[in-house]
PDB file of N, CA and C in Angstrom:
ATOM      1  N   UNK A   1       1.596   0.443 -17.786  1.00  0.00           N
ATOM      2  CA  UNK A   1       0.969   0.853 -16.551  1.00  0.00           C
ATOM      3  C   UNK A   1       1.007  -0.313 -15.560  1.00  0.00           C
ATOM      4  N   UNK A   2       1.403  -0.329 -14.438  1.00  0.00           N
ATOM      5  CA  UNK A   2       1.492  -1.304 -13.294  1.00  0.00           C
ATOM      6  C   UNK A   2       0.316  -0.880 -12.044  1.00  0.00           C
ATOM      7  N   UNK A   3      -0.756  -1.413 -11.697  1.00  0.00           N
ATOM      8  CA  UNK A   3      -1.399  -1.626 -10.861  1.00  0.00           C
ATOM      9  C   UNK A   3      -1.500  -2.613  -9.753  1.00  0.00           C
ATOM     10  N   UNK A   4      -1.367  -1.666  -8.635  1.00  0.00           N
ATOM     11  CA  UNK A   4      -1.318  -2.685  -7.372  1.00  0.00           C
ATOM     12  C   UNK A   4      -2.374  -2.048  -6.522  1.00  0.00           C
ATOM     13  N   UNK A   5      -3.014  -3.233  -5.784  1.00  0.00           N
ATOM     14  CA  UNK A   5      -3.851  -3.428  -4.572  1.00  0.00           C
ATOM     15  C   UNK A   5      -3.366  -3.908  -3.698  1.00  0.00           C
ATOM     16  N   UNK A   6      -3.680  -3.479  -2.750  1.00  0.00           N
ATOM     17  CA  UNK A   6      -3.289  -3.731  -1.057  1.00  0.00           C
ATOM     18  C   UNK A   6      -4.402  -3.961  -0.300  1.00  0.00           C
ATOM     19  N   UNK A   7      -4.596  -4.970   0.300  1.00  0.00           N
ATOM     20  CA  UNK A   7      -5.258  -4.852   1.136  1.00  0.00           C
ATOM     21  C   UNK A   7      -4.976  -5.412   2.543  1.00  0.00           C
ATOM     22  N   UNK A   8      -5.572  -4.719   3.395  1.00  0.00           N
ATOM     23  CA  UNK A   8      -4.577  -4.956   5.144  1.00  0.00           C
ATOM     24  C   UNK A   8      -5.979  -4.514   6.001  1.00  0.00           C
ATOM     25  N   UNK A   9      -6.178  -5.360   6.967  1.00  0.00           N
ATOM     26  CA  UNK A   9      -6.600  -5.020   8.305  1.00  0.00           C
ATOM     27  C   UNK A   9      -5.691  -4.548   9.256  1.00  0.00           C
ATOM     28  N   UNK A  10      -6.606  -3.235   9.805  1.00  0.00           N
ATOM     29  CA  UNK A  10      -5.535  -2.618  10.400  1.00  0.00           C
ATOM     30  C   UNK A  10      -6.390  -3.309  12.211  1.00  0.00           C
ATOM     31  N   UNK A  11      -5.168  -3.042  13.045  1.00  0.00           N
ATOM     32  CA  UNK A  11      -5.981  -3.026  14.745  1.00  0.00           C
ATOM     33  C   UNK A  11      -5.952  -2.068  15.166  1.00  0.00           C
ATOM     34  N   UNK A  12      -7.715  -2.325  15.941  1.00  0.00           N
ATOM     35  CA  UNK A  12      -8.465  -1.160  16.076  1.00  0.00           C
ATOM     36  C   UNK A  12      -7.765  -0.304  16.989  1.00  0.00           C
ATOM     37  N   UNK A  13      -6.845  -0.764  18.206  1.00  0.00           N
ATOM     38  CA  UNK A  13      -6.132   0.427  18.655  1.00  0.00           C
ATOM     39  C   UNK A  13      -5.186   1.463  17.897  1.00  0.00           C
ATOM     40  N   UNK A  14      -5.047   1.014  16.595  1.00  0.00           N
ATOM     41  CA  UNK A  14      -4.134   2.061  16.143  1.00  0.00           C
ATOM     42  C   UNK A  14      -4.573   2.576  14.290  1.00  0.00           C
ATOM     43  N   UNK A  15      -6.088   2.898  14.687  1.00  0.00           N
ATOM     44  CA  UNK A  15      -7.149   3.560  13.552  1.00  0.00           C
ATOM     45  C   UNK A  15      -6.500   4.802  13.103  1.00  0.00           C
ATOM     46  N   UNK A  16      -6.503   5.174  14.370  1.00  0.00           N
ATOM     47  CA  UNK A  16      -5.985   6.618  14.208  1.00  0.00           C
ATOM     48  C   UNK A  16      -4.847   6.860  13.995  1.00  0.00           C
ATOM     49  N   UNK A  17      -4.004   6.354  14.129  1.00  0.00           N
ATOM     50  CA  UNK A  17      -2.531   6.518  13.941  1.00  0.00           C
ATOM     51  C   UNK A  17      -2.030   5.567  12.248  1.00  0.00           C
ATOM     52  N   UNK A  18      -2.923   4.977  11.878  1.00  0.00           N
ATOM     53  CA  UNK A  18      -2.982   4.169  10.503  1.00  0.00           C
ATOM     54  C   UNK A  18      -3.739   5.277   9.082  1.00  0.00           C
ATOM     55  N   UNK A  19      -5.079   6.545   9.693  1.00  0.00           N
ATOM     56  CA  UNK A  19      -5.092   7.218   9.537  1.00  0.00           C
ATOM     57  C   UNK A  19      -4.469   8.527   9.028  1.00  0.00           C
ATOM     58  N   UNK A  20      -4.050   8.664   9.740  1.00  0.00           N
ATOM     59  CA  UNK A  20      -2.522   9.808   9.868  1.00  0.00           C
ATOM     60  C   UNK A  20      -1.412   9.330   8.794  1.00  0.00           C
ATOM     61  N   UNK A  21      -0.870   8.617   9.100  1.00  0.00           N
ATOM     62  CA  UNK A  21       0.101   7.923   8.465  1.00  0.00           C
ATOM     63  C   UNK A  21      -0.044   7.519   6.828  1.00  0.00           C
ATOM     64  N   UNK A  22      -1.043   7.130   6.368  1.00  0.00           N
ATOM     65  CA  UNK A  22      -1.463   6.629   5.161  1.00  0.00           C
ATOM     66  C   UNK A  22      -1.999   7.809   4.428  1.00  0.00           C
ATOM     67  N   UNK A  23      -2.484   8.951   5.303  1.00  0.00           N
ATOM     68  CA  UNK A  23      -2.451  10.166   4.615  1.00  0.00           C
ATOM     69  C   UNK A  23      -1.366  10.761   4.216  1.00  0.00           C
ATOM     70  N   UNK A  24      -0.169  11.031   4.966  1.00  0.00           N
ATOM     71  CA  UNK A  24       0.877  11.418   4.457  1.00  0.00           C
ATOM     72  C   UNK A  24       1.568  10.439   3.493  1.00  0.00           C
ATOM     73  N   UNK A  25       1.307   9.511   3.549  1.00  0.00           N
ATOM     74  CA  UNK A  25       2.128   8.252   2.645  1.00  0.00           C
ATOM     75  C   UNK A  25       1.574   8.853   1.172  1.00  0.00           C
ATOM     76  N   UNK A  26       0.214   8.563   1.212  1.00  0.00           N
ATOM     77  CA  UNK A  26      -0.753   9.743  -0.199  1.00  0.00           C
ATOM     78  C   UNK A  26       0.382  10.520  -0.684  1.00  0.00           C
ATOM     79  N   UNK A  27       0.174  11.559   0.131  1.00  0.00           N
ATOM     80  CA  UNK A  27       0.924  12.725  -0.249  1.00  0.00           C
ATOM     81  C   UNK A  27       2.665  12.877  -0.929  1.00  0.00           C
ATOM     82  N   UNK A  28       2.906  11.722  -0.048  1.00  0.00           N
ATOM     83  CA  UNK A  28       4.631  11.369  -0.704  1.00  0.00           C
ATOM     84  C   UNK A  28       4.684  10.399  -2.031  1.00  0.00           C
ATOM     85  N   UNK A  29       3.466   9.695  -1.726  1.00  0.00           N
ATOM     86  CA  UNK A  29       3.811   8.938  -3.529  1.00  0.00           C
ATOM     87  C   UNK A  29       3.266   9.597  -4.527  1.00  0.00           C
ATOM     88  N   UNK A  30       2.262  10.516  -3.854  1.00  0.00           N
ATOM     89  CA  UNK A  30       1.523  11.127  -5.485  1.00  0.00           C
ATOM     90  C   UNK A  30       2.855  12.287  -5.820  1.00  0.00           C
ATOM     91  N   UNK A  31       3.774  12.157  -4.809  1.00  0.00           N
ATOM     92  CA  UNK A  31       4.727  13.036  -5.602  1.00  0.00           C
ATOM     93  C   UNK A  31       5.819  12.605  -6.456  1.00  0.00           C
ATOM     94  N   UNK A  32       5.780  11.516  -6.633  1.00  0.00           N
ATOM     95  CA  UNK A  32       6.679  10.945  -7.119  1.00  0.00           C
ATOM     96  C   UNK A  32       6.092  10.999  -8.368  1.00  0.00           C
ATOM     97  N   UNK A  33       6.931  11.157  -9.482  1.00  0.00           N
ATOM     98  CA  UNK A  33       7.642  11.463 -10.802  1.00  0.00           C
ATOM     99  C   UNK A  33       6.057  10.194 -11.849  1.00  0.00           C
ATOM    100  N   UNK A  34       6.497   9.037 -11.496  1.00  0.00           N
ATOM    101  CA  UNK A  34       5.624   8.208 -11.951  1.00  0.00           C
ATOM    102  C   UNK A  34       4.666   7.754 -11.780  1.00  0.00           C
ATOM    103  N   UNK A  35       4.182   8.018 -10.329  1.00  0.00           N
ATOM    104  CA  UNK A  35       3.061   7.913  -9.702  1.00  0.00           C
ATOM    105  C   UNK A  35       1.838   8.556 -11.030  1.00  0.00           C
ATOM    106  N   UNK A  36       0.420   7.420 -10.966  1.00  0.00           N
ATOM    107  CA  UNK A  36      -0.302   7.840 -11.580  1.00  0.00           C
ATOM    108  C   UNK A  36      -1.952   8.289 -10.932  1.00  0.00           C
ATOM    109  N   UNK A  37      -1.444   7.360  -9.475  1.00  0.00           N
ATOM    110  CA  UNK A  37      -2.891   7.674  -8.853  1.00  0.00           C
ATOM    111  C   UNK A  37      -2.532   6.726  -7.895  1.00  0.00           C
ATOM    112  N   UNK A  38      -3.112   7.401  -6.138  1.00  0.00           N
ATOM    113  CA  UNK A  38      -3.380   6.529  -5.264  1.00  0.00           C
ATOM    114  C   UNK A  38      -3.959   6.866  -4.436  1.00  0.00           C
ATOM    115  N   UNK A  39      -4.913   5.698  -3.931  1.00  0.00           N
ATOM    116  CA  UNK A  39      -6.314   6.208  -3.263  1.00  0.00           C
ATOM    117  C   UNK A  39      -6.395   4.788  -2.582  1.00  0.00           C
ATOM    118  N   UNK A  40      -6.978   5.598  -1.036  1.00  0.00           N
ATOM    119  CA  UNK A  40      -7.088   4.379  -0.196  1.00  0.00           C
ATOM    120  C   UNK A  40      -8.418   4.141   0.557  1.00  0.00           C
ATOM    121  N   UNK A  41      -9.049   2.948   0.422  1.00  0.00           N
ATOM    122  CA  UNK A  41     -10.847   2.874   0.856  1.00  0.00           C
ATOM    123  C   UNK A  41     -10.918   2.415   2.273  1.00  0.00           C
ATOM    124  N   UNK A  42     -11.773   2.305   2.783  1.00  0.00           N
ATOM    125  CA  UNK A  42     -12.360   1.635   3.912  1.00  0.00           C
ATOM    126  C   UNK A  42     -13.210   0.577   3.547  1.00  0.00           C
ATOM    127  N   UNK A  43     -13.202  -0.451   3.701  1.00  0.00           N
ATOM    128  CA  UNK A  43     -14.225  -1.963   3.433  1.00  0.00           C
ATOM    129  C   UNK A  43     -15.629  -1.249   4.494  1.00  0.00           C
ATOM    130  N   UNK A  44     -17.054  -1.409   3.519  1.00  0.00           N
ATOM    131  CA  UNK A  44     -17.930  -0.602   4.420  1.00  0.00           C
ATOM    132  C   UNK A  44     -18.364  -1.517   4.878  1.00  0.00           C
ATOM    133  N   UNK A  45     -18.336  -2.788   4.869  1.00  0.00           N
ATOM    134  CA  UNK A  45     -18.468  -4.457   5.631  1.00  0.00           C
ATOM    135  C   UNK A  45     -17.892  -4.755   6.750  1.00  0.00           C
ATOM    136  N   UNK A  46     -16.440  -4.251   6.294  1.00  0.00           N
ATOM    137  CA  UNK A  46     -15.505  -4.795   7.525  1.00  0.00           C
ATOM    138  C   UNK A  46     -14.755  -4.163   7.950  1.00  0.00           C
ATOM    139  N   UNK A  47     -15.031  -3.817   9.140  1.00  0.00           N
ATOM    140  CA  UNK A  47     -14.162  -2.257   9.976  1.00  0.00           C
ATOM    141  C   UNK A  47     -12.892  -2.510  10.111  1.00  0.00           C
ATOM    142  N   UNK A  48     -12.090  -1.093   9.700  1.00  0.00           N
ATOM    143  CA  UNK A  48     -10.635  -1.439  10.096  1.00  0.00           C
ATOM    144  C   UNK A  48      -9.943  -2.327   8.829  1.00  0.00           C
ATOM    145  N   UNK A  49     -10.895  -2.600   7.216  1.00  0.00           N
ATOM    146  CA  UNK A  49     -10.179  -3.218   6.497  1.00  0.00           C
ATOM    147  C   UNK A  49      -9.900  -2.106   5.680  1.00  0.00           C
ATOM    148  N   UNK A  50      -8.745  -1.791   5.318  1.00  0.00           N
ATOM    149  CA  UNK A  50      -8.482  -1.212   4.232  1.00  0.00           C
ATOM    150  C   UNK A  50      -7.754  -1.257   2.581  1.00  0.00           C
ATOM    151  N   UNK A  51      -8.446  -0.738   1.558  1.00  0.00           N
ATOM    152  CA  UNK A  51      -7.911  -1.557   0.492  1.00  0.00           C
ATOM    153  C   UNK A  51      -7.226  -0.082  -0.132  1.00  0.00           C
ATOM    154  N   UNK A  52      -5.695  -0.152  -0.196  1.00  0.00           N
ATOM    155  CA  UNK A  52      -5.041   0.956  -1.274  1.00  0.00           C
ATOM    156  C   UNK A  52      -4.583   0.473  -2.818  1.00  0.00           C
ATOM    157  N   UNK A  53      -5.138   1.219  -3.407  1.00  0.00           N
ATOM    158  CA  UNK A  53      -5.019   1.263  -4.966  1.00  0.00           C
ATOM    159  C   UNK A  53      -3.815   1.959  -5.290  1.00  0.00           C
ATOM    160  N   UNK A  54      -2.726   1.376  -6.004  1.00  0.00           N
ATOM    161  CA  UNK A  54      -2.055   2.760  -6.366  1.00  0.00           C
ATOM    162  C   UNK A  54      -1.524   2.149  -7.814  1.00  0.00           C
ATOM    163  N   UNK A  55      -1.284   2.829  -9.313  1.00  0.00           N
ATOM    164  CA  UNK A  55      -0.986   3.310 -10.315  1.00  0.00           C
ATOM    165  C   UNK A  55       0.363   3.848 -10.392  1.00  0.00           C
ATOM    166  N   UNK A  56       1.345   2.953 -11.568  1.00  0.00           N
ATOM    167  CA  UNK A  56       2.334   4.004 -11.753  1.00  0.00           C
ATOM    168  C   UNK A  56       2.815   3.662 -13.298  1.00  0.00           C
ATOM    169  N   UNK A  57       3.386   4.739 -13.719  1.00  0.00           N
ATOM    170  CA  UNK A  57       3.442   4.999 -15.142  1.00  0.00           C
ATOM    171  C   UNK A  57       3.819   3.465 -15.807  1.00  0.00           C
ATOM    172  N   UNK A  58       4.958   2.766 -15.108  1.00  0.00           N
ATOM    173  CA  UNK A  58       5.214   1.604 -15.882  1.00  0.00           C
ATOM    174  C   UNK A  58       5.957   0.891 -15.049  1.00  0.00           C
ATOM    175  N   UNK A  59       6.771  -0.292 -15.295  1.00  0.00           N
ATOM    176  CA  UNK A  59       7.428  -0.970 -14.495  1.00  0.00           C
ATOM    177  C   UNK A  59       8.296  -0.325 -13.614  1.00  0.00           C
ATOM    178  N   UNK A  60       9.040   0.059 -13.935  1.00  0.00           N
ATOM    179  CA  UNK A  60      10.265   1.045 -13.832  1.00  0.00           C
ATOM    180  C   UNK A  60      10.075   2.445 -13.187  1.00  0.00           C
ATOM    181  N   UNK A  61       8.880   3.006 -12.939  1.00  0.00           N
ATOM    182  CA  UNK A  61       8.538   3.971 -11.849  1.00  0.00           C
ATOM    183  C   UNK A  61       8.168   2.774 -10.658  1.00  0.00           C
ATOM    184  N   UNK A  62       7.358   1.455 -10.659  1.00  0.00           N
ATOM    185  CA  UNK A  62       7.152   0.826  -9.490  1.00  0.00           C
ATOM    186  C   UNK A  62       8.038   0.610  -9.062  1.00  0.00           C
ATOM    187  N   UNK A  63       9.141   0.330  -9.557  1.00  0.00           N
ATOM    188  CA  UNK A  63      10.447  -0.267  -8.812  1.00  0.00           C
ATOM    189  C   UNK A  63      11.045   0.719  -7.972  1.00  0.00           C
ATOM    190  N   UNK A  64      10.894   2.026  -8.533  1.00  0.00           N
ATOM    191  CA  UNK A  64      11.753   3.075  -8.255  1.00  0.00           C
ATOM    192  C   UNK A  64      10.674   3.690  -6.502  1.00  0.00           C
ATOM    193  N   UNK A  65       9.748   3.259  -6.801  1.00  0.00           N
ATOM    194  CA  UNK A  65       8.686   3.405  -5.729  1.00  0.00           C
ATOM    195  C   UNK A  65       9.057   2.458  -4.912  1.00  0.00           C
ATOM    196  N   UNK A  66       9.389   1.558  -4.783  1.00  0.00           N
ATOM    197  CA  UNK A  66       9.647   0.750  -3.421  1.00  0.00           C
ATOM    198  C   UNK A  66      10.813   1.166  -2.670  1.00  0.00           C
ATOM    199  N   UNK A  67      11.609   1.542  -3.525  1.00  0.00           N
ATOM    200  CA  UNK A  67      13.081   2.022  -3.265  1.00  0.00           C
ATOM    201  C   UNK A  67      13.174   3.305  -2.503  1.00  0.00           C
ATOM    202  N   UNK A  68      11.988   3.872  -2.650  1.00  0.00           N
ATOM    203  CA  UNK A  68      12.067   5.293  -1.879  1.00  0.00           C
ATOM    204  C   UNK A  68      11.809   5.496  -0.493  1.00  0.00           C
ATOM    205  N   UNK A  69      12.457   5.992   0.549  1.00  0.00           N
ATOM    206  CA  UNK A  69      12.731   6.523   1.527  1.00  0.00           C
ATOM    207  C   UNK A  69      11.751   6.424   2.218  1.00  0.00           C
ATOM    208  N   UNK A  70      10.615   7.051   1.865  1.00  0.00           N
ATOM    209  CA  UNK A  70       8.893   7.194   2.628  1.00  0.00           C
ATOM    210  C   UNK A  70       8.550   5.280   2.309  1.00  0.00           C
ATOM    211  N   UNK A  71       8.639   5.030   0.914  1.00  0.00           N
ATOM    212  CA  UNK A  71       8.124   3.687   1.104  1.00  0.00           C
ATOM    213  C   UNK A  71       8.739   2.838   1.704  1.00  0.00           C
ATOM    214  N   UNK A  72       9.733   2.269   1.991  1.00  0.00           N
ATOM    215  CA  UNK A  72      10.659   1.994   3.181  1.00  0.00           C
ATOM    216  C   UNK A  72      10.258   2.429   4.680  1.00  0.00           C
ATOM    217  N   UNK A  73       9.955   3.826   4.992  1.00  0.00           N
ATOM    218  CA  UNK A  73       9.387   3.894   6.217  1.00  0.00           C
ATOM    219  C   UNK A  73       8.047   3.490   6.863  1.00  0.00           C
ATOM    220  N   UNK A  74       7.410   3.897   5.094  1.00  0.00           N
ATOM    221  CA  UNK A  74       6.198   3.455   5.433  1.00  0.00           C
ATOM    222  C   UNK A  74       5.311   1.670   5.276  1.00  0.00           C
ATOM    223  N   UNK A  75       7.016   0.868   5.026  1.00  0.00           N
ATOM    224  CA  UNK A  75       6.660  -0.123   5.094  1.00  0.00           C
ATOM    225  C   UNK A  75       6.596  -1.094   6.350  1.00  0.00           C
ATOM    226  N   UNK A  76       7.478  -0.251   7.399  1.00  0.00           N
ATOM    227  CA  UNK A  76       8.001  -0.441   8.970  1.00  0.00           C
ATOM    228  C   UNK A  76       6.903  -0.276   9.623  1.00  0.00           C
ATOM    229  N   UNK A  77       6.472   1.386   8.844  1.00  0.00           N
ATOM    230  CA  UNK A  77       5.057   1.814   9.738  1.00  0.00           C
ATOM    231  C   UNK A  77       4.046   0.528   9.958  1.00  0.00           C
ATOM    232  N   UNK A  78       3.553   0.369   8.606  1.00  0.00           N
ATOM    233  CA  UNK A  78       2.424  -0.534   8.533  1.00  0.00           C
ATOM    234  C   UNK A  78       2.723  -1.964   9.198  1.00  0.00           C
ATOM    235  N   UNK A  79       4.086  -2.414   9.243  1.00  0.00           N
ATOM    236  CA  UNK A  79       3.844  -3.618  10.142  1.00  0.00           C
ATOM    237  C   UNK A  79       3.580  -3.434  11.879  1.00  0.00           C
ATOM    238  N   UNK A  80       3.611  -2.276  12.098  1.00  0.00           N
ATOM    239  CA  UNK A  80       3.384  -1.586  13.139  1.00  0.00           C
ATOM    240  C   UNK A  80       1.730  -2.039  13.475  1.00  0.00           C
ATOM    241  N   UNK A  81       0.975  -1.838  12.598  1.00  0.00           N
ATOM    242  CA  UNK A  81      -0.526  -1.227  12.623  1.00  0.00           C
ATOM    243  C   UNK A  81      -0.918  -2.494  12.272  1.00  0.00           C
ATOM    244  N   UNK A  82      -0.620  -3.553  11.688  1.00  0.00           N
ATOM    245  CA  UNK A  82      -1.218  -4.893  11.376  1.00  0.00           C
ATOM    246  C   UNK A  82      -1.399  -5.712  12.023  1.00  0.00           C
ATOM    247  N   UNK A  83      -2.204  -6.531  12.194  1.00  0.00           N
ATOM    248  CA  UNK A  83      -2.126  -7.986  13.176  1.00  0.00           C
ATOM    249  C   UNK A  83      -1.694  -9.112  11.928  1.00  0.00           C
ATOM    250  N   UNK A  84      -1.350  -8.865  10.846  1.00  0.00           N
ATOM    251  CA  UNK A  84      -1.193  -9.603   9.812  1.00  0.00           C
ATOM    252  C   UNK A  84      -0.504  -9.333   8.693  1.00  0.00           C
ATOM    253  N   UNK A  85       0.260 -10.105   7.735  1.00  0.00           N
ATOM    254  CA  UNK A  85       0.558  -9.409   6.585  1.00  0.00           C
ATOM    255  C   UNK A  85      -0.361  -9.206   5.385  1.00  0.00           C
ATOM    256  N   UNK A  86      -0.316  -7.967   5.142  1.00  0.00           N
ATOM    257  CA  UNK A  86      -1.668  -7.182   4.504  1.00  0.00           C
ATOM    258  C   UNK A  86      -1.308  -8.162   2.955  1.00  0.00           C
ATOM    259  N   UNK A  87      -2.016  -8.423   2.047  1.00  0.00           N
ATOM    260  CA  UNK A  87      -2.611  -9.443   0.505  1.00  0.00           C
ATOM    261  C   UNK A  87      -2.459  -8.366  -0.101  1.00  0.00           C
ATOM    262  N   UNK A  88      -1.456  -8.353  -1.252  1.00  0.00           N
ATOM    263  CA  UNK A  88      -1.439  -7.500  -2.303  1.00  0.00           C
ATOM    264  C   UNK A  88      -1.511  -8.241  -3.682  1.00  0.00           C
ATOM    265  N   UNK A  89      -2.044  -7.411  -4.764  1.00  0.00           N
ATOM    266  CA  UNK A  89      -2.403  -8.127  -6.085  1.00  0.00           C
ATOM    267  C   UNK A  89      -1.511  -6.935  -6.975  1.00  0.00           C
ATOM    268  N   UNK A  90      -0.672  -7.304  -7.673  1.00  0.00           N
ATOM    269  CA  UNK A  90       0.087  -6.797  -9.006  1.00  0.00           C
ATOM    270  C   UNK A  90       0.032  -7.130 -10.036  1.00  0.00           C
ATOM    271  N   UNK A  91      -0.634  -6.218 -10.861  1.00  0.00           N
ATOM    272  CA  UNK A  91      -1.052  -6.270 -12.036  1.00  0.00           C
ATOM    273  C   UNK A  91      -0.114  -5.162 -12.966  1.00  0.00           C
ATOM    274  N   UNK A  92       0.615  -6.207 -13.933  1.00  0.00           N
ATOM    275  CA  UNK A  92       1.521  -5.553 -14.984  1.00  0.00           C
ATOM    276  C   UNK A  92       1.318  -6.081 -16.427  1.00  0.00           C
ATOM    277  N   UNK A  93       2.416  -5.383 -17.067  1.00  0.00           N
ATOM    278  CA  UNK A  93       2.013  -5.447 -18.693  1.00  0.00           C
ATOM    279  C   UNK A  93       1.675  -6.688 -18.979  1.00  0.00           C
ATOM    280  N   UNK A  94       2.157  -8.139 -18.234  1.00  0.00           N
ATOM    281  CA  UNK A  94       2.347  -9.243 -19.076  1.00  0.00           C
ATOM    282  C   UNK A  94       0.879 -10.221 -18.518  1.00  0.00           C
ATOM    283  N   UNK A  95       0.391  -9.447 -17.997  1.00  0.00           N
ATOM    284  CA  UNK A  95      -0.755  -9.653 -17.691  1.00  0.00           C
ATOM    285  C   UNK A  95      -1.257 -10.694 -16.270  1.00  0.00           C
ATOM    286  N   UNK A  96      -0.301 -10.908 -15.683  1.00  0.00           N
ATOM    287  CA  UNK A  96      -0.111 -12.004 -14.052  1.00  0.00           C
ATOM    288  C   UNK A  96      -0.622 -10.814 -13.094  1.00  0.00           C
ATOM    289  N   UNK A  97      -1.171 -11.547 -12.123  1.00  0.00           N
ATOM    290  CA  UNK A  97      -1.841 -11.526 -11.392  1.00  0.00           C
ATOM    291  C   UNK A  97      -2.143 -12.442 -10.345  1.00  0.00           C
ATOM    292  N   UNK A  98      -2.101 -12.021  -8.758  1.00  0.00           N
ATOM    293  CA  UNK A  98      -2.534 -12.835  -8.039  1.00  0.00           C
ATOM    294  C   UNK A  98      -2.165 -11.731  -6.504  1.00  0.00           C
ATOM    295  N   UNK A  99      -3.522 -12.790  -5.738  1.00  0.00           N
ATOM    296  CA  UNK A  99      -3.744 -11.964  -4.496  1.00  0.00           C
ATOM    297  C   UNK A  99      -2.196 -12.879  -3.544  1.00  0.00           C
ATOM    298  N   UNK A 100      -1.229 -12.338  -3.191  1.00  0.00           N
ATOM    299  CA  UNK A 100      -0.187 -12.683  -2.156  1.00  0.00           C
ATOM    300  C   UNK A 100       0.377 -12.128  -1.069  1.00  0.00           C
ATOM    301  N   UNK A 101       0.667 -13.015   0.013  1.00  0.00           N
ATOM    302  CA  UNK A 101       1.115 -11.783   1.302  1.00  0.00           C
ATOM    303  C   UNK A 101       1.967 -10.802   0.740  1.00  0.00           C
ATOM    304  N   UNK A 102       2.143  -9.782   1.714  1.00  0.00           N
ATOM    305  CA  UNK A 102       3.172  -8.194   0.641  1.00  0.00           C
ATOM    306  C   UNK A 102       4.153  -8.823   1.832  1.00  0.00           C
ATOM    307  N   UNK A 103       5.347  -9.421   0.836  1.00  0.00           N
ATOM    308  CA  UNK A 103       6.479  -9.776   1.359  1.00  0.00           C
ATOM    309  C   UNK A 103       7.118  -8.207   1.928  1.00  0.00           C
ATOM    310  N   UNK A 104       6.922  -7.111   1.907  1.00  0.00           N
ATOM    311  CA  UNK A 104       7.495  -5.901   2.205  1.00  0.00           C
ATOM    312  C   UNK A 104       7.167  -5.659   3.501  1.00  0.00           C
ATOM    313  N   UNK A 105       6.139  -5.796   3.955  1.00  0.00           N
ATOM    314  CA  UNK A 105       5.233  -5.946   5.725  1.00  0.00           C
ATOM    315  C   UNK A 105       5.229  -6.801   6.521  1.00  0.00           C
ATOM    316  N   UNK A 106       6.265  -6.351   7.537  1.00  0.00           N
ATOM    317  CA  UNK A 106       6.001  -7.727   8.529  1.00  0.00           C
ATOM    318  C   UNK A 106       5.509  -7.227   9.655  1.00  0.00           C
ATOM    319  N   UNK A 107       4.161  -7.670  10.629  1.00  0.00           N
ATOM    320  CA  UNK A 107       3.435  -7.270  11.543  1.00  0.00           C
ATOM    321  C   UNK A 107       4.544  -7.422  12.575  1.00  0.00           C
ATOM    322  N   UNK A 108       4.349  -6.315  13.738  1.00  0.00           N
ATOM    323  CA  UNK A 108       5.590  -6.682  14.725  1.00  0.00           C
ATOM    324  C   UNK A 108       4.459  -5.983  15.734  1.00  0.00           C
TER     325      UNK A 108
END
């Protein structure tokens, strides 16, 4: 099982459109084959922070998840919506771990 966290401040002009977007993103990875779960919070501290959780069967569905079409778009999207590159933590079988910029997002 491979677990990753995301976490990204989004700017506040584009709530709504980070909204939208991360809902359909939901919808395209929970369809994917290996996908095991993904769910995305609001920080109730800090407005506009958001932390996504997502689950996938094993190494080898994550990989196959970056590679896909929506995640690719929706990696363009999100540098769209950032003032920053959003801190992600990956957690896999061999047990490493650590909070690092998501080399996949670049704020533009």
């Amino acid at each position: 099982m491979i677990l990753i966290v995301l976490k990204a401040q989004i700017r506040p002009d584009k709530r709504e459109e980070w909204l939208s977007g991360i809902s359909q993103y939901k919808k395209d990875v929970n369809s994917e084959p290996g996908n095991i779960s993904f769910d995305y919070h609001e920080n109730v501290e800090k407005e506009n922070e958001f932390v996504v959780v997502e689950v996938f069967r094993d190494s080898a569905a994550g990989d196959a998840h970056v590679k896909t079409d929506h995640a690719q778009r929706f990696f363009d999207f999100m540098g769209s919506v950032v003032p920053e590159k959003p801190l992600i933590n990956f957690q896999s079988e061999d047990g490493k771990d650590a909070w690092v910029e998501m080399g996949e997002v670049t704020p533009h």
